[in-house]
C-alpha atoms as a PDB file:
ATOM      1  CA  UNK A   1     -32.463  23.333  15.140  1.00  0.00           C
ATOM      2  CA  UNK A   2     -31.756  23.945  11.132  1.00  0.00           C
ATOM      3  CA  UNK A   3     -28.296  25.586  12.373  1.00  0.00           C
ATOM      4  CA  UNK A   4     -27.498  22.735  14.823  1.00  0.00           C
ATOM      5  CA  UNK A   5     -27.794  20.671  12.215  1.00  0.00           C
ATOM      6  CA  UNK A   6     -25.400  22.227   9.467  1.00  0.00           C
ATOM      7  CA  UNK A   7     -22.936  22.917  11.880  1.00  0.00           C
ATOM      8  CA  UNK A   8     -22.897  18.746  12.222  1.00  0.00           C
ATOM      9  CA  UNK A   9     -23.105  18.057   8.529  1.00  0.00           C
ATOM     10  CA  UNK A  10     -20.009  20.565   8.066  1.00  0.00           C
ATOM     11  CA  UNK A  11     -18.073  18.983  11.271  1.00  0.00           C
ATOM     12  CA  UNK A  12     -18.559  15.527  10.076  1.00  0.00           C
ATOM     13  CA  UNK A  13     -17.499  16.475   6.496  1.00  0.00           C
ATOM     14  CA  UNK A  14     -13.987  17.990   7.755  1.00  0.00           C
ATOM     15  CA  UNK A  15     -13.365  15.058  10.466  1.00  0.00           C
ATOM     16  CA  UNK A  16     -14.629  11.750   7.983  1.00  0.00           C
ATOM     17  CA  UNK A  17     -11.812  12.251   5.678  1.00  0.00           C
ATOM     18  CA  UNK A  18      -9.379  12.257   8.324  1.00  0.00           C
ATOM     19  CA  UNK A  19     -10.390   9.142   9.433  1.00  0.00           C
ATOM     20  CA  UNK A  20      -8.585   7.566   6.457  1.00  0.00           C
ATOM     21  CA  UNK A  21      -5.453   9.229   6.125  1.00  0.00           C
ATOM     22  CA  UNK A  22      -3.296   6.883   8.103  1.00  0.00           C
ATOM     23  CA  UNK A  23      -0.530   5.186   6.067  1.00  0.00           C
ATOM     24  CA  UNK A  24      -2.002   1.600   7.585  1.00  0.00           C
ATOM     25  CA  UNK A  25      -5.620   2.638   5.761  1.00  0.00           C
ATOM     26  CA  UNK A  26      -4.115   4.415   2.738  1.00  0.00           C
ATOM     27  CA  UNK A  27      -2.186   1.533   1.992  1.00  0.00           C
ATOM     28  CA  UNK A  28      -5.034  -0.933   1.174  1.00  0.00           C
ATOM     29  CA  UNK A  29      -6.191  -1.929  -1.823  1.00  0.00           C
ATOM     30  CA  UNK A  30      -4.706  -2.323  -5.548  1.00  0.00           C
ATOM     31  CA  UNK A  31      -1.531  -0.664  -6.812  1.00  0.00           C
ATOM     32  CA  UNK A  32       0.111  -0.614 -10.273  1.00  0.00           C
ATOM     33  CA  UNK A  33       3.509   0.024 -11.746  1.00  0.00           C
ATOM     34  CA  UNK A  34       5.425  -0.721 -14.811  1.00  0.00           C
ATOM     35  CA  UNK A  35       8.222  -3.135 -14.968  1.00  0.00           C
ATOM     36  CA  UNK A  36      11.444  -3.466 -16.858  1.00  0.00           C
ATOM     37  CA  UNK A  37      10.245  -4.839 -19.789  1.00  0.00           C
ATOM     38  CA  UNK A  38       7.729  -2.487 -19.822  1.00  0.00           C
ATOM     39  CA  UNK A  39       4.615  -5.083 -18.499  1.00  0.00           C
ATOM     40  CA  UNK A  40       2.246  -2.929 -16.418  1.00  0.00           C
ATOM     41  CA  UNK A  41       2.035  -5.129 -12.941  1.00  0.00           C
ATOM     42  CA  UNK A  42      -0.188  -5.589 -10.235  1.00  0.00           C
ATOM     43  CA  UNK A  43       0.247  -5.422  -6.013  1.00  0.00           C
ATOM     44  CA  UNK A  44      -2.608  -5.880  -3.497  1.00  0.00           C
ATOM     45  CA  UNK A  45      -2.455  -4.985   0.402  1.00  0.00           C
ATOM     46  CA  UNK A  46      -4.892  -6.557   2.023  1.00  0.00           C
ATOM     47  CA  UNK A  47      -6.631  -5.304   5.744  1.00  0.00           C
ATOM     48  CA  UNK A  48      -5.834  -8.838   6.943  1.00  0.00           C
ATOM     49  CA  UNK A  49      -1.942  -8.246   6.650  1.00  0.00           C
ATOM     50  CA  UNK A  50      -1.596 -10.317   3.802  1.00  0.00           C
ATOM     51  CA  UNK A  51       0.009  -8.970   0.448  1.00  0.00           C
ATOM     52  CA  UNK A  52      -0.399 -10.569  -3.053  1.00  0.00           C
ATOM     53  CA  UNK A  53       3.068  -9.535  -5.204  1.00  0.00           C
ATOM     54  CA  UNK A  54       4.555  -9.449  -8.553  1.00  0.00           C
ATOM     55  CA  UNK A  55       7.784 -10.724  -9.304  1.00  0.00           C
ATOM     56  CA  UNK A  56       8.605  -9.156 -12.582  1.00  0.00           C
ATOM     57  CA  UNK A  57      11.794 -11.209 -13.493  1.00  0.00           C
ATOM     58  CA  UNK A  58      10.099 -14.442 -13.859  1.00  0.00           C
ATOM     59  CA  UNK A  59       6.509 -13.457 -14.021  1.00  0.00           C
ATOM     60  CA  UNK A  60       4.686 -14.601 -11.436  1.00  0.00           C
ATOM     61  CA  UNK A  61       2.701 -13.283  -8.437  1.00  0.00           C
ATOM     62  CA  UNK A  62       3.849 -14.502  -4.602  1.00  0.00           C
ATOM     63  CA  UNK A  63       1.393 -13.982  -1.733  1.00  0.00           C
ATOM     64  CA  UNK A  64       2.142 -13.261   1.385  1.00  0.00           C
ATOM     65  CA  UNK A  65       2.070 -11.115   4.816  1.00  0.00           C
ATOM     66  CA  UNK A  66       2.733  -7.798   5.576  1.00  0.00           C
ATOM     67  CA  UNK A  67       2.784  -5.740   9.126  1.00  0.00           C
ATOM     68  CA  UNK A  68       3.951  -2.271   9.899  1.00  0.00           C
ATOM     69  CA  UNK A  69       7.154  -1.615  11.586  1.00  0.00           C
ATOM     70  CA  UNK A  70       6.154   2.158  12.482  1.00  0.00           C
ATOM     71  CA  UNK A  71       4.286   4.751  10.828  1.00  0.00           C
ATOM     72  CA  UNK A  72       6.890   5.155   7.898  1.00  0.00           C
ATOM     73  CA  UNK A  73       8.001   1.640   7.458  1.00  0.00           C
ATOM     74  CA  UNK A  74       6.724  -2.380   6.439  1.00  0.00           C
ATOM     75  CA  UNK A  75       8.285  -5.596   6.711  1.00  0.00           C
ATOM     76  CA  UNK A  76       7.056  -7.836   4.176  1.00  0.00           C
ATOM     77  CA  UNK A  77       7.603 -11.740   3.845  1.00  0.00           C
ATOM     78  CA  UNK A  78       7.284 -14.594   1.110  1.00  0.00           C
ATOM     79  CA  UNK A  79       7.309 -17.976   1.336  1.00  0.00           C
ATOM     80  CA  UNK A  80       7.862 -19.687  -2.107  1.00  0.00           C
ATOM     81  CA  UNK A  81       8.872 -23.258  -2.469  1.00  0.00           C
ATOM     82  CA  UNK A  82      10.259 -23.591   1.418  1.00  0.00           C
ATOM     83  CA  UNK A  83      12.401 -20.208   0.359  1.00  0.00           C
ATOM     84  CA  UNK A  84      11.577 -17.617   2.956  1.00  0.00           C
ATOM     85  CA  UNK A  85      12.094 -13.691   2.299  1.00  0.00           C
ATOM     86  CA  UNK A  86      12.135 -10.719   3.883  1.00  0.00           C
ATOM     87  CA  UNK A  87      12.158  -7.310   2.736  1.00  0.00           C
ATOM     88  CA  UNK A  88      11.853  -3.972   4.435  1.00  0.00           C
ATOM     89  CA  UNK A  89      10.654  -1.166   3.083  1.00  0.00           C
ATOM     90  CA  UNK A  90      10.068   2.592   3.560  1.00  0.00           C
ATOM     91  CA  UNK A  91       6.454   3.957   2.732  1.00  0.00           C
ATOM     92  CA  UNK A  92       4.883   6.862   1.272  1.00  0.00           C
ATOM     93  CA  UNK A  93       1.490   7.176   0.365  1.00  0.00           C
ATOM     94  CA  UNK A  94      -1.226   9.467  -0.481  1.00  0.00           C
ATOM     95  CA  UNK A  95      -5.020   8.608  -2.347  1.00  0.00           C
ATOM     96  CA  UNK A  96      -3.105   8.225  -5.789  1.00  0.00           C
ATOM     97  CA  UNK A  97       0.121   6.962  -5.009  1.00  0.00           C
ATOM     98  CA  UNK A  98       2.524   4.692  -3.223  1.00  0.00           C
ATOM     99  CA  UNK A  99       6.173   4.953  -2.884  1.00  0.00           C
ATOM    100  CA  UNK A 100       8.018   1.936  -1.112  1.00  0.00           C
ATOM    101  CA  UNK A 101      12.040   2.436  -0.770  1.00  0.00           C
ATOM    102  CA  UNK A 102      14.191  -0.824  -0.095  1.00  0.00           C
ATOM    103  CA  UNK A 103      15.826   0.071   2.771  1.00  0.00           C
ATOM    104  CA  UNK A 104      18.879  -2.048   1.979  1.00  0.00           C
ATOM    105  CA  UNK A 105      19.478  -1.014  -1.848  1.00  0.00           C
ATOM    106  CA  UNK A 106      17.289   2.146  -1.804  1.00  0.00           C
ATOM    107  CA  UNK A 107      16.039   1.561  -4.812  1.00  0.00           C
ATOM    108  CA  UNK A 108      12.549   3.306  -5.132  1.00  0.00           C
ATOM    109  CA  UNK A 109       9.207   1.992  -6.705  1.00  0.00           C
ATOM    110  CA  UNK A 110       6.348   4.676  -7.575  1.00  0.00           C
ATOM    111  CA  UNK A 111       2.775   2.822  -7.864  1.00  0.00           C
ATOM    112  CA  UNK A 112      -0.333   4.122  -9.085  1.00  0.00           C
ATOM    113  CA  UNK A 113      -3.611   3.026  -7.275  1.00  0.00           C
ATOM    114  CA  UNK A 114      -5.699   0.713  -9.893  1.00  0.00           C
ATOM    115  CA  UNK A 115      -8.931   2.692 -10.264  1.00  0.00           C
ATOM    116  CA  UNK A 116     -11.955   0.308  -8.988  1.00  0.00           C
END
């Protein structure tokens, strides 16, 4: 019985941490960067699809959703004012970081998770 029960302890601790380790999961929570002038900013994805956004050039935050495009890739849009935007982005993430890629420009952001 004492055997049947380490061999689930040890299978549970090797398959829970997989659980996580899809881009959709890894992806929630609070990220962090530094802007051009230097200003460390904040980003939030949320489990409900929604996304809360810095805009560093005039310093404000926009909210709004985001949704997966496939396993490598999100589409995220803003509404500000009646102005709508879209912006697509390549993803790479990992427990401590995030790396989104405009697809159009290619320019490349590197975020930090915020520690909680």
């Amino acid at each position: 019985m004492r055997q049947a029960a380490w061999f689930l302890a040890a299978l549970l601790a090797f398959l829970l941490p997989a659980c996580g380790s899809k881009p959709q999961d890894m992806i929630l929570g609070k990220w962090e960067t530094t802007d051009i002038g230097g200003k460390v900013v904040v980003g939030e994805f949320s489990k409900d699809g929604t996304v809360s956004w810095p805009v560093p050039l005039i310093g404000i935050r926009v909210d709004g959703k985001y949704r997966w495009t496939d396993d490598q890739h999100i589409e995220m849009e803003f509404g500000q004012g009646g102005l709508q935007r879209k912006e697509n982005r390549k993803v790479e993430v990992t427990k401590e970081t995030l790396t989104l890629t405009d697809d159009k420009s290619k320019n490349t952001q590197i975020w930090k998770r915020v520690k909680q």
